[in-house]
Protein backbone atom coordinates (compact mmCIF):
# COMPACT_ATOMS: atom_id res chain seq x y z
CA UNK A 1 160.49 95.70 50.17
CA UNK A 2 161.63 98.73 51.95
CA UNK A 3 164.03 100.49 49.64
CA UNK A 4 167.79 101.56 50.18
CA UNK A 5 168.19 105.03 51.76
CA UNK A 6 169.43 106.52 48.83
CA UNK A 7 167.55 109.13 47.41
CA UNK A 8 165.73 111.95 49.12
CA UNK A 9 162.84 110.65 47.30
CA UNK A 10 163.09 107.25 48.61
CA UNK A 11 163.60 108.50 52.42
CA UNK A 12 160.37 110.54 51.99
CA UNK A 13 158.67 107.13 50.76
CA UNK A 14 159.73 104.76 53.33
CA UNK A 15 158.52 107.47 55.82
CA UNK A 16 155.43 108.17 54.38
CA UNK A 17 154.92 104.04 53.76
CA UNK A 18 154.79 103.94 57.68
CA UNK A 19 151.55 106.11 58.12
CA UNK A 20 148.29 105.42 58.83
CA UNK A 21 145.37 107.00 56.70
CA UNK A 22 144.06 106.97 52.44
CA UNK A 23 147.67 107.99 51.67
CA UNK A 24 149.44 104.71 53.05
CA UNK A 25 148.86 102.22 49.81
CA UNK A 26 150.53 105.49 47.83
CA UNK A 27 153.54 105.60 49.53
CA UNK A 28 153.85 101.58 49.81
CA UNK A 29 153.35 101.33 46.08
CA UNK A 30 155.96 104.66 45.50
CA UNK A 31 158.59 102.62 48.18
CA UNK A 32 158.18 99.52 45.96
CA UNK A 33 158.43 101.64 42.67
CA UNK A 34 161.26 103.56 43.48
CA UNK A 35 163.52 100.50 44.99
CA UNK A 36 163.61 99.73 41.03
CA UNK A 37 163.74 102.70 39.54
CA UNK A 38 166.21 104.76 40.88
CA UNK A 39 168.85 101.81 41.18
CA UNK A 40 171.51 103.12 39.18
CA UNK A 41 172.67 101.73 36.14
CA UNK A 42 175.41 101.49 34.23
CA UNK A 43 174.01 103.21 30.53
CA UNK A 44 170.95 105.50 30.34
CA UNK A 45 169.56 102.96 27.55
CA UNK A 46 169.45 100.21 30.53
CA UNK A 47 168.56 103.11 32.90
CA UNK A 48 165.36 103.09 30.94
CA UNK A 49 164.61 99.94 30.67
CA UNK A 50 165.18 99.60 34.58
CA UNK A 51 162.25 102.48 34.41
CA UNK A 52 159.73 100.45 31.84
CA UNK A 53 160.10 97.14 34.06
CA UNK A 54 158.24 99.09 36.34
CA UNK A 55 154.80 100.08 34.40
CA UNK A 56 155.20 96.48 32.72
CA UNK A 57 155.07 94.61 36.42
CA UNK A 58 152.58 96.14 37.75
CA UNK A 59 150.75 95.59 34.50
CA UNK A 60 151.17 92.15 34.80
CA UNK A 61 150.39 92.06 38.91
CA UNK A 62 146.68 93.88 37.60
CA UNK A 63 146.54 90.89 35.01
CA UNK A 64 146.75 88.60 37.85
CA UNK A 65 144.09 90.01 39.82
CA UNK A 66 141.98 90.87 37.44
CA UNK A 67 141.55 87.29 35.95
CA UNK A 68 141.05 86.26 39.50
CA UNK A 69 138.73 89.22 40.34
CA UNK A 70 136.65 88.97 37.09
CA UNK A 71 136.53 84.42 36.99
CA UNK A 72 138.96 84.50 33.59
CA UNK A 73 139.71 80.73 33.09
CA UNK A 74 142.10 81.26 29.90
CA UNK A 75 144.68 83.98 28.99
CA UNK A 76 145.47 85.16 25.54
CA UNK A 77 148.54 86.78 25.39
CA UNK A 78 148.31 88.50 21.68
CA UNK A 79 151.69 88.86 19.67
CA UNK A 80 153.95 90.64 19.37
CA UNK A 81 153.65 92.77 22.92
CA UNK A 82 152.16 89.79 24.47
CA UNK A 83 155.16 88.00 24.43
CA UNK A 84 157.00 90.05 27.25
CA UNK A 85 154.13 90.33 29.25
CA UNK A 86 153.32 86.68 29.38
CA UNK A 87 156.99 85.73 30.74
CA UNK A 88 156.39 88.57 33.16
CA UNK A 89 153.01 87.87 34.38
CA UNK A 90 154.44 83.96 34.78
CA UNK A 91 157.44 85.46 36.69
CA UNK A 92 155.40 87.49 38.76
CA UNK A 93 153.07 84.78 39.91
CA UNK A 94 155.84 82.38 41.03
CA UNK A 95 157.08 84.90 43.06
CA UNK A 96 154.31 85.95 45.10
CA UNK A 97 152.39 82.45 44.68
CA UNK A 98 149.49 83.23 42.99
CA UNK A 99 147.48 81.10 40.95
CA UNK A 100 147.42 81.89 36.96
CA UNK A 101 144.90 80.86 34.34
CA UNK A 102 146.11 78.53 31.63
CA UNK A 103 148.20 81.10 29.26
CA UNK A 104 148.58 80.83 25.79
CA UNK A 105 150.61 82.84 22.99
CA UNK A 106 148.33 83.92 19.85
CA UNK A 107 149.86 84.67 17.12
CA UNK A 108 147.74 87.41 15.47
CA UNK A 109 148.18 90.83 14.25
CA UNK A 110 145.56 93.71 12.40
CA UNK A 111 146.65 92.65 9.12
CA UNK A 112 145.86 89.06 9.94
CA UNK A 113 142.79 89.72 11.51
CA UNK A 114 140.91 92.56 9.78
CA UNK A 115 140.05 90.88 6.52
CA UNK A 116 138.46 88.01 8.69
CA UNK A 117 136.87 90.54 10.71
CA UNK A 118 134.80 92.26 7.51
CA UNK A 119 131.13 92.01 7.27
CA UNK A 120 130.95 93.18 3.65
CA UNK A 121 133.26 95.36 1.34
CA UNK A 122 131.27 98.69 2.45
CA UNK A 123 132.33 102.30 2.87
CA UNK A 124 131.59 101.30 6.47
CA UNK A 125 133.76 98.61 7.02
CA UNK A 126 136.54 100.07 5.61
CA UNK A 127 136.31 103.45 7.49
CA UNK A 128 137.66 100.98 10.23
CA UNK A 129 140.83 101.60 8.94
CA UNK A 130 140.41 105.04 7.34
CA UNK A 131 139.95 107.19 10.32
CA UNK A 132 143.47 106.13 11.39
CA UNK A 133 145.37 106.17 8.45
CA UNK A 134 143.60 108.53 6.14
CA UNK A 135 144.37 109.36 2.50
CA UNK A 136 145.65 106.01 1.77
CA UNK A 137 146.25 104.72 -2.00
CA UNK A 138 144.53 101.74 -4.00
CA UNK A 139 147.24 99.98 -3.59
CA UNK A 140 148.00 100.45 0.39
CA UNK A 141 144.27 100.25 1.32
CA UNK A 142 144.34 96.44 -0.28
CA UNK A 143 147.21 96.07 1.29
CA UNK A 144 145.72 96.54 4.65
CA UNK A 145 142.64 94.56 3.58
CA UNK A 146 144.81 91.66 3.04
CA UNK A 147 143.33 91.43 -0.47
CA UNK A 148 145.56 89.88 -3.28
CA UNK A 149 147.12 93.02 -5.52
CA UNK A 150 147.07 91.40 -8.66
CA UNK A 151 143.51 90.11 -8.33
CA UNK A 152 141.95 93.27 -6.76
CA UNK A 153 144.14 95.58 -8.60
CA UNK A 154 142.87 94.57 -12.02
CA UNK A 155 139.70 94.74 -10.89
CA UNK A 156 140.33 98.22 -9.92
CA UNK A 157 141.75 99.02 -12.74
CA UNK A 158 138.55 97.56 -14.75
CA UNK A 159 136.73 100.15 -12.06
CA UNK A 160 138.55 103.42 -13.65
CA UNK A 161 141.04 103.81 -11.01
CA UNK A 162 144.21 104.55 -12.93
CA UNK A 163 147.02 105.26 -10.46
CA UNK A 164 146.52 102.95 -7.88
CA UNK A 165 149.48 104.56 -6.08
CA UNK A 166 147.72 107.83 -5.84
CA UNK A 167 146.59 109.25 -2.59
CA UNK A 168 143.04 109.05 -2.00
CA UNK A 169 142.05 112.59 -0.88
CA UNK A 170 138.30 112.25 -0.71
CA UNK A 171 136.87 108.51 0.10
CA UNK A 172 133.72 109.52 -0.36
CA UNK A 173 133.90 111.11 -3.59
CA UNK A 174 136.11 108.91 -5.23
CA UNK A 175 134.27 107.65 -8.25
CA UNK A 176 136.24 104.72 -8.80
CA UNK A 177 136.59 103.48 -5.09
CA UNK A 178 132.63 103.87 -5.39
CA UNK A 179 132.43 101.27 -9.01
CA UNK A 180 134.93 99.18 -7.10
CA UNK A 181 132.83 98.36 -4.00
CA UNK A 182 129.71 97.85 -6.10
CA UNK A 183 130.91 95.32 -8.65
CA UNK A 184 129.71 92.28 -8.75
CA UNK A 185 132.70 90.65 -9.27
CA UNK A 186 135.07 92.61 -6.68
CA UNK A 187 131.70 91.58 -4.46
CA UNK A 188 132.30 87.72 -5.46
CA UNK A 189 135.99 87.53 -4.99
CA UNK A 190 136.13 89.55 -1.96
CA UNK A 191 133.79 87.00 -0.26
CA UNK A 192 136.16 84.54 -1.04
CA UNK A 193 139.10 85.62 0.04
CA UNK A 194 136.84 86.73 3.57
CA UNK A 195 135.97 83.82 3.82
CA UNK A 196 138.89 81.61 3.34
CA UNK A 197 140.66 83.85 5.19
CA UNK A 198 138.00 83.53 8.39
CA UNK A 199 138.14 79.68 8.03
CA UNK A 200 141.74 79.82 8.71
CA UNK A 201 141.54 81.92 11.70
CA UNK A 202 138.75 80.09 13.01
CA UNK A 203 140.99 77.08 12.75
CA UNK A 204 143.77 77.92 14.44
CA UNK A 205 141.65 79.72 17.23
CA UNK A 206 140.47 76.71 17.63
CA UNK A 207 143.66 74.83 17.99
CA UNK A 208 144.39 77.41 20.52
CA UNK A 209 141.61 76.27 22.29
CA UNK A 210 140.05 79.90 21.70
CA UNK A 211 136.59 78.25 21.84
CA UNK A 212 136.82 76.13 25.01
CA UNK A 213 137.24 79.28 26.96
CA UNK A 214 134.37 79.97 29.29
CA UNK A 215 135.93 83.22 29.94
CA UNK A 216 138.31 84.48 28.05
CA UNK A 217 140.65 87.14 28.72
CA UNK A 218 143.04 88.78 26.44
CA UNK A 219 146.23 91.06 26.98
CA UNK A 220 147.86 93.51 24.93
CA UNK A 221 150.15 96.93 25.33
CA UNK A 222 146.91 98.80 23.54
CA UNK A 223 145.93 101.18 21.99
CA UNK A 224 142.53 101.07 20.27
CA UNK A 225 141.70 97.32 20.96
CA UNK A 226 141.21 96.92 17.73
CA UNK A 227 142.30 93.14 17.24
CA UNK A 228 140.33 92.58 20.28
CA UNK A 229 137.24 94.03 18.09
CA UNK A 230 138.56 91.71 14.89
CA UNK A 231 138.71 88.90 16.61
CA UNK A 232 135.38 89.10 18.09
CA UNK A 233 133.79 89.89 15.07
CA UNK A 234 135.14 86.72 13.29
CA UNK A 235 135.27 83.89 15.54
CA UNK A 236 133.31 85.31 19.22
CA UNK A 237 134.07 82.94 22.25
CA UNK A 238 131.36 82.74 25.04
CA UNK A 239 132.84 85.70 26.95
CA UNK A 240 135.90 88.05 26.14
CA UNK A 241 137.60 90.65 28.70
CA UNK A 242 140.71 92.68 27.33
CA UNK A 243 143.65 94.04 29.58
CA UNK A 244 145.66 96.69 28.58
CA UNK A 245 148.50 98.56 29.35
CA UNK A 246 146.80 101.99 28.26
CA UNK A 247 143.54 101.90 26.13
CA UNK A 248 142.02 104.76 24.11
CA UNK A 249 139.07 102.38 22.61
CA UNK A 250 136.58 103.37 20.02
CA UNK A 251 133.14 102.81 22.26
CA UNK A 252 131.42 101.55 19.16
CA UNK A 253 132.93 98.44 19.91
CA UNK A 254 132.43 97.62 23.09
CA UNK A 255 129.22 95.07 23.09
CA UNK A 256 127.63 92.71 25.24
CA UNK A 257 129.59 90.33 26.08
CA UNK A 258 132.95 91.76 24.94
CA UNK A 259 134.63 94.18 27.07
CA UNK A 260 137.59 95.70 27.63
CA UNK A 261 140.02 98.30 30.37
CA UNK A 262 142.97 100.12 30.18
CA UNK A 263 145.14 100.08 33.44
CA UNK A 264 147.70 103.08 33.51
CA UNK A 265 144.95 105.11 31.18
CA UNK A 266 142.00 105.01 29.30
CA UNK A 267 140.75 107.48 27.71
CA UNK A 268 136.75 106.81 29.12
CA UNK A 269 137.66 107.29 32.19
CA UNK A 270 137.96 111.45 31.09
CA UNK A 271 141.52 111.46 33.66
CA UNK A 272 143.72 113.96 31.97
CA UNK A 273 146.57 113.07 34.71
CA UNK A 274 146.39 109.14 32.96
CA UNK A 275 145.57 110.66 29.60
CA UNK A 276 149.50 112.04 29.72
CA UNK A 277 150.73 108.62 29.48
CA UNK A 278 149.45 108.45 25.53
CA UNK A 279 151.50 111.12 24.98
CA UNK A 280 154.38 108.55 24.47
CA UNK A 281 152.95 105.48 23.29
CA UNK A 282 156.05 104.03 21.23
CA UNK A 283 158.10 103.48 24.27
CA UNK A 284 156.38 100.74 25.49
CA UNK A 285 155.21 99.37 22.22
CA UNK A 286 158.99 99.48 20.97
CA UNK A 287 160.45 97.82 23.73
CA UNK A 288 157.82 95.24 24.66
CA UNK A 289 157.65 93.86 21.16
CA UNK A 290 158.94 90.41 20.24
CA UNK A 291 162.15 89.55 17.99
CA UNK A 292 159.95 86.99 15.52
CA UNK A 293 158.51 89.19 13.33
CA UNK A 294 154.49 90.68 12.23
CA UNK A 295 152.01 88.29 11.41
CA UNK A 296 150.73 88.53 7.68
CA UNK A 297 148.25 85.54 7.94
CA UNK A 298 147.73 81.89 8.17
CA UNK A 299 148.36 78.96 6.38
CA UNK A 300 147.60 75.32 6.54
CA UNK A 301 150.79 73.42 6.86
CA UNK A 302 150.50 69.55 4.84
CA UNK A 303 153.91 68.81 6.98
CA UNK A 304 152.04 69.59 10.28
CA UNK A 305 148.80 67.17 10.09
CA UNK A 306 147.06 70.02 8.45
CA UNK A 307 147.33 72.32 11.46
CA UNK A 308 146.89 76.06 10.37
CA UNK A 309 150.27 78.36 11.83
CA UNK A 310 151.27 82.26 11.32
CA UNK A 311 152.59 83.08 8.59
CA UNK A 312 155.45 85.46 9.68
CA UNK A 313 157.25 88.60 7.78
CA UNK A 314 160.23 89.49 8.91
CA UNK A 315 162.16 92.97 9.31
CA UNK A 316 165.45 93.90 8.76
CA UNK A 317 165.87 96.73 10.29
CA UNK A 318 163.96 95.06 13.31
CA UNK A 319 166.34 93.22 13.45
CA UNK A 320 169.36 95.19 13.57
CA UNK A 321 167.57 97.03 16.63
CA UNK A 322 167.30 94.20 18.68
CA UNK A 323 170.64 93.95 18.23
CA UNK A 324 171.88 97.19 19.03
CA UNK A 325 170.69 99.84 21.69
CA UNK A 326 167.35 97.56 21.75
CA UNK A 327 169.52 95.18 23.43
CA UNK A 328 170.76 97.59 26.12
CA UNK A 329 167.37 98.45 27.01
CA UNK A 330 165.92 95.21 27.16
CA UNK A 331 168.24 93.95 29.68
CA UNK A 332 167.26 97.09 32.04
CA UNK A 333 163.82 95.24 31.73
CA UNK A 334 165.41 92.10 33.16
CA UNK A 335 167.32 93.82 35.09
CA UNK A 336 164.13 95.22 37.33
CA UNK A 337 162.33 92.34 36.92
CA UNK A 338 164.95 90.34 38.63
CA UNK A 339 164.82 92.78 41.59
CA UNK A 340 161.31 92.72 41.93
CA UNK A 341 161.26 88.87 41.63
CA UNK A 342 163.74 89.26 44.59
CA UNK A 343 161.30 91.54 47.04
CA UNK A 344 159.43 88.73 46.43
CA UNK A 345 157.11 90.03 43.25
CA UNK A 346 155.97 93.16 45.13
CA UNK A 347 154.25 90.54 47.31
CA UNK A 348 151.01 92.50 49.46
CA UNK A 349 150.34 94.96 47.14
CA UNK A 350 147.84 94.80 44.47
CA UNK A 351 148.07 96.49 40.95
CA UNK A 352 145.55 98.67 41.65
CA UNK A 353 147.47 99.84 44.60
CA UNK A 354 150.82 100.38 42.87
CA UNK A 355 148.94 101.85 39.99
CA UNK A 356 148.74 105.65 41.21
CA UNK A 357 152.75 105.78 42.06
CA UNK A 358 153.69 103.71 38.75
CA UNK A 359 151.63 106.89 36.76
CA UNK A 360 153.55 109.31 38.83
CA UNK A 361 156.79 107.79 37.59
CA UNK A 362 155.61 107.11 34.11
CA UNK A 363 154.03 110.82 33.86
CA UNK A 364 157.47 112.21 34.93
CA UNK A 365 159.16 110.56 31.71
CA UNK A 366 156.58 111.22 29.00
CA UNK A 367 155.85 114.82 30.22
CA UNK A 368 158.94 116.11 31.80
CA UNK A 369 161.94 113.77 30.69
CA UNK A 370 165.52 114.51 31.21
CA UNK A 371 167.35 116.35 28.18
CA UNK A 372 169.53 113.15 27.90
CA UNK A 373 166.49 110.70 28.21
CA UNK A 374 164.53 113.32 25.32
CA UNK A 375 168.12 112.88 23.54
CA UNK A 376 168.72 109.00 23.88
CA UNK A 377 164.96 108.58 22.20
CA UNK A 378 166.08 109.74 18.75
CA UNK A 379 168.48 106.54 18.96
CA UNK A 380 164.91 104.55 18.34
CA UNK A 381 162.91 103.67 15.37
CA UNK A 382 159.78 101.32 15.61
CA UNK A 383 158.54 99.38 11.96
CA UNK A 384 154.80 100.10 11.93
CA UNK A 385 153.46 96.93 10.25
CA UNK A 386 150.11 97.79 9.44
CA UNK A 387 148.40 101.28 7.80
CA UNK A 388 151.11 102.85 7.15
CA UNK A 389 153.94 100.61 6.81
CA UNK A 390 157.17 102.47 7.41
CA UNK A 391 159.52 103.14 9.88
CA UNK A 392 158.59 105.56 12.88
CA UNK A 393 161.82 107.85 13.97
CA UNK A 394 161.83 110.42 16.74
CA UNK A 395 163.67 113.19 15.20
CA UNK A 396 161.97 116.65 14.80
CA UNK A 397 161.86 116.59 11.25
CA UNK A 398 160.61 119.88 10.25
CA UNK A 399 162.18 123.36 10.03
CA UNK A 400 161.87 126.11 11.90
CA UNK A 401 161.99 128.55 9.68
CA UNK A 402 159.93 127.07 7.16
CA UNK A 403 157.40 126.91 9.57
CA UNK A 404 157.95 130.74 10.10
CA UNK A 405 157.93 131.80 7.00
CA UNK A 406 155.10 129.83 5.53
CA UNK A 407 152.64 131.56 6.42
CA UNK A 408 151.84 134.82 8.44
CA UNK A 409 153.95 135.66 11.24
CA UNK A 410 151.14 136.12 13.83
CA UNK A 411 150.50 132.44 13.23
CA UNK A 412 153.43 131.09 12.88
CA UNK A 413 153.96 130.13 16.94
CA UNK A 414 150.68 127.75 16.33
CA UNK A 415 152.18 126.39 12.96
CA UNK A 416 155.07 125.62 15.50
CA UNK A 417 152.68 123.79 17.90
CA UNK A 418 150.74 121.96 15.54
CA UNK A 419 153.95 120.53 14.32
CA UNK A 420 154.91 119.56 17.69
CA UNK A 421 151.75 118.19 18.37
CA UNK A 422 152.20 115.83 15.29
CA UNK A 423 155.14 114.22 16.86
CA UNK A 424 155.26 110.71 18.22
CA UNK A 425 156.62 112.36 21.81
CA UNK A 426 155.78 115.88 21.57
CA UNK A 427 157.80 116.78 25.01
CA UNK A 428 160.48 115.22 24.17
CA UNK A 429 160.88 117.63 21.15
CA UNK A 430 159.99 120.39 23.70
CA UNK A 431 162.74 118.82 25.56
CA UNK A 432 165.16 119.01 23.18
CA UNK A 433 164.68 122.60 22.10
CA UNK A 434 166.77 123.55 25.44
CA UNK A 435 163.96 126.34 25.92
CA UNK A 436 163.36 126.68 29.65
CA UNK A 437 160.18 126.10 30.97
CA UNK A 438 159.27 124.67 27.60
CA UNK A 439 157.98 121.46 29.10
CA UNK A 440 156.20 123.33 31.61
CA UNK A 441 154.45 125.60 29.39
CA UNK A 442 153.35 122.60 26.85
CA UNK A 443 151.98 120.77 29.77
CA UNK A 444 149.75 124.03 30.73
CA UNK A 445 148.89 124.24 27.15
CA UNK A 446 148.21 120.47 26.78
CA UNK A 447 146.36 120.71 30.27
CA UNK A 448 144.49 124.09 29.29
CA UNK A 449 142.79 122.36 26.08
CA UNK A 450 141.61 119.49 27.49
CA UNK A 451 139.62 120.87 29.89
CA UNK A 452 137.53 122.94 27.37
């Protein structure tokens, strides 16, 4: 395990890895972390992906235990993210010879599972989706709901809504949002549709073997849980546990019975340090998400013996990723897993004990990247497939001098942040400004307001 005296860094490791006291498991885990990271590579794409393999095995290592700490007899592995982490978590456990509970791929998404999820067509329920993506149209928020346009976009038109592709600014004051979701008929075909479209989940949950579970234990990259919370609400299995890379959950929905944990952050825990690692969600969502496409839904196949599969929407432009600088990245990944496979899977140390040295690497990127790594970013673009559907870039996008002039001038620096803020990677923008100290000054400021 011990790691090639290259780097100051690493000398300082393998030193402090040799010392008694609370500070030992640190410097094993940094040792371990920094064997993989640091090996040099031959782009900066794979450079980072050599980085990610690092937050994603660990990850996977926690899985292990976790299932083993917590008596999980059946792994659900939730697409797309779950993809990558299943093959890793399988790869891991050969290599240090653990045991694994029986793992299976689900094919599932938000889209697929929301409308399944619904109790009713309330203000309520659909506030689910609101507070994320507010000011949605007619037509996007039945989009989201999975409801059929034509169908539910006559009947809103029957409601007085006449532009269905008009922003809705106020959902609580919007008269004909408030006719739609008390008609009877909206009421009578939305059941329907709810309910046809829980009897297909249900179905091939079942098939899954969803329901045989004693425990069951489901992993995802994050963020919110929320298909965690969907798929509880529609079809519950005796016992449910989610593990994920970095959670900020919505308590509401944790219940008796169904639980969940974030293990590089989560945002109960009230850790600012772990907090950080939100600031730069799309880099592990981009890179840890499957080629096959989103899931829209499920259908009953006649071909198949009536077994009910995903059906799958594909994206071009998700495709032409994977096969560009995606590609470069992704065999960084494999790159560092095939060294840690090597040391043996990081064998003797727990993901709880790498945990603390795989933040401290993981903070370093998201808060204080390299001007090159901030740089290489804007080569990305992630296809958001539900609430907003469009496609996420990382350039700064605004102007400067708009933002100057548009307003008064002993505001403007704040109409500055606040645009910053509203980035996907706000240090990286920071970054990319070439201001010194920048990145030093955001983190104070970052730091600063969330200790009030």
């Amino acid at each position: 395990m011990s790691a090639a005296p290259g780097s100051l860094a690493q000398r300082l490791a393998s030193r402090f890895a040799c010392r008694d006291g609370g500070a030992r498991d640190y410097w094993r885990g940094m040792e371990a972390v920094l064997s993989v990271a640091t090996t040099r590579a031959d782009d900066e794409h794979r450079a980072l992906g050599r980085l990610l393999s690092v937050p994603f095995a660990a990850f996977a290592i926690h899985v292990l235990d976790e299932s083993r700490r917590l008596g999980i007899d059946r792994l659900y592995f939730l697409a797309r993210e779950g993809a990558v982490f299943m093959r890793i978590c399988r790869r891991l456990a050969r290599a240090r010879g653990d045991a694994m509970p029986r793992a299976t791929y689900l094919g599932a998404s938000r889209a697929s599972t929301f409308l399944p999820s619904m109790r009713d067509l309330s203000l309520g329920e659909i506030a689910r989706v609101w507070y994320q993506y507010p000011r949605q149209s007619f037509s996007r928020l039945l989009r989201n709901l999975s409801l059929d346009a034509d169908v539910f976009g006559a009947h809103a038109r029957r409601c007085g809504v006449g532009d269905l592709d008009a922003p809705i600014n106020n959902l609580l004051a919007h008269a004909g949002l408030a006719r739609f979701l008390t008609d009877d008929c909206v009421r009578r075909d939305f059941v329907a549709a709810r309910d046809r479209a829980r009897e297909l989940l249900a179905a091939y949950l079942r098939e899954r073997g969803w329901f045989d579970a004693t425990f069951a234990g489901i992993v995802d990259v994050g963020w919110k849980g929320s298909m965690q919370t969907n798929l509880w609400r529609a079809a519950a299995p005796a016992r449910l546990h989610g593990m994920y890379l970095a959670l900020s959950p919505i308590v509401s929905d944790d219940v008796p019975g169904c639980s969940r944990a974030g293990f590089l952050a989560d945002t109960r825990a009230d850790d600012w340090a772990q907090d950080q690692v939100l600031l730069n969600g799309p880099v592990f969502e981009m890179f840890a998400t499957a080629r096959h496409g989103s899931v829209r839904g499920y259908e009953r196949r006649s071909d198949r013996g009536g077994r009910v599969r995903p059906v799958v929407e594909h994206h071009a432009e998700e495709a032409e990723n994977f096969r560009g600088v995606f590609a470069r990245v992704h065999r960084g990944i494999d790159d560092g897993l095939c060294m840690i496979a090597r040391m043996g899977g990081w064998r003797g140390l727990s993901g709880v004990e790498l945990r603390p040295a795989v933040l401290d690497l993981v903070r370093r990127y998201v808060v204080y990247p390299t001007r090159r790594e901030a740089d290489l970013f804007t080569s990305y673009s992630h296809v958001e497939n539900f609430g907003v559907y469009e496609t996420a870039r990382y350039e700064f996008t605004e102007s400067i001098g708009r933002l100057i002039s548009s307003g008064p001038v002993a505001s403007a620096l704040q109409r500055i942040r606040d645009a910053v803020l509203r980035h996907l990677w706000p240090p990286g923008v920071v970054r990319r400004s070439g201001v010194p100290l920048a990145n030093a000054l955001l983190d104070a400021e970052l730091t600063r307001r969330a200790r009030r």
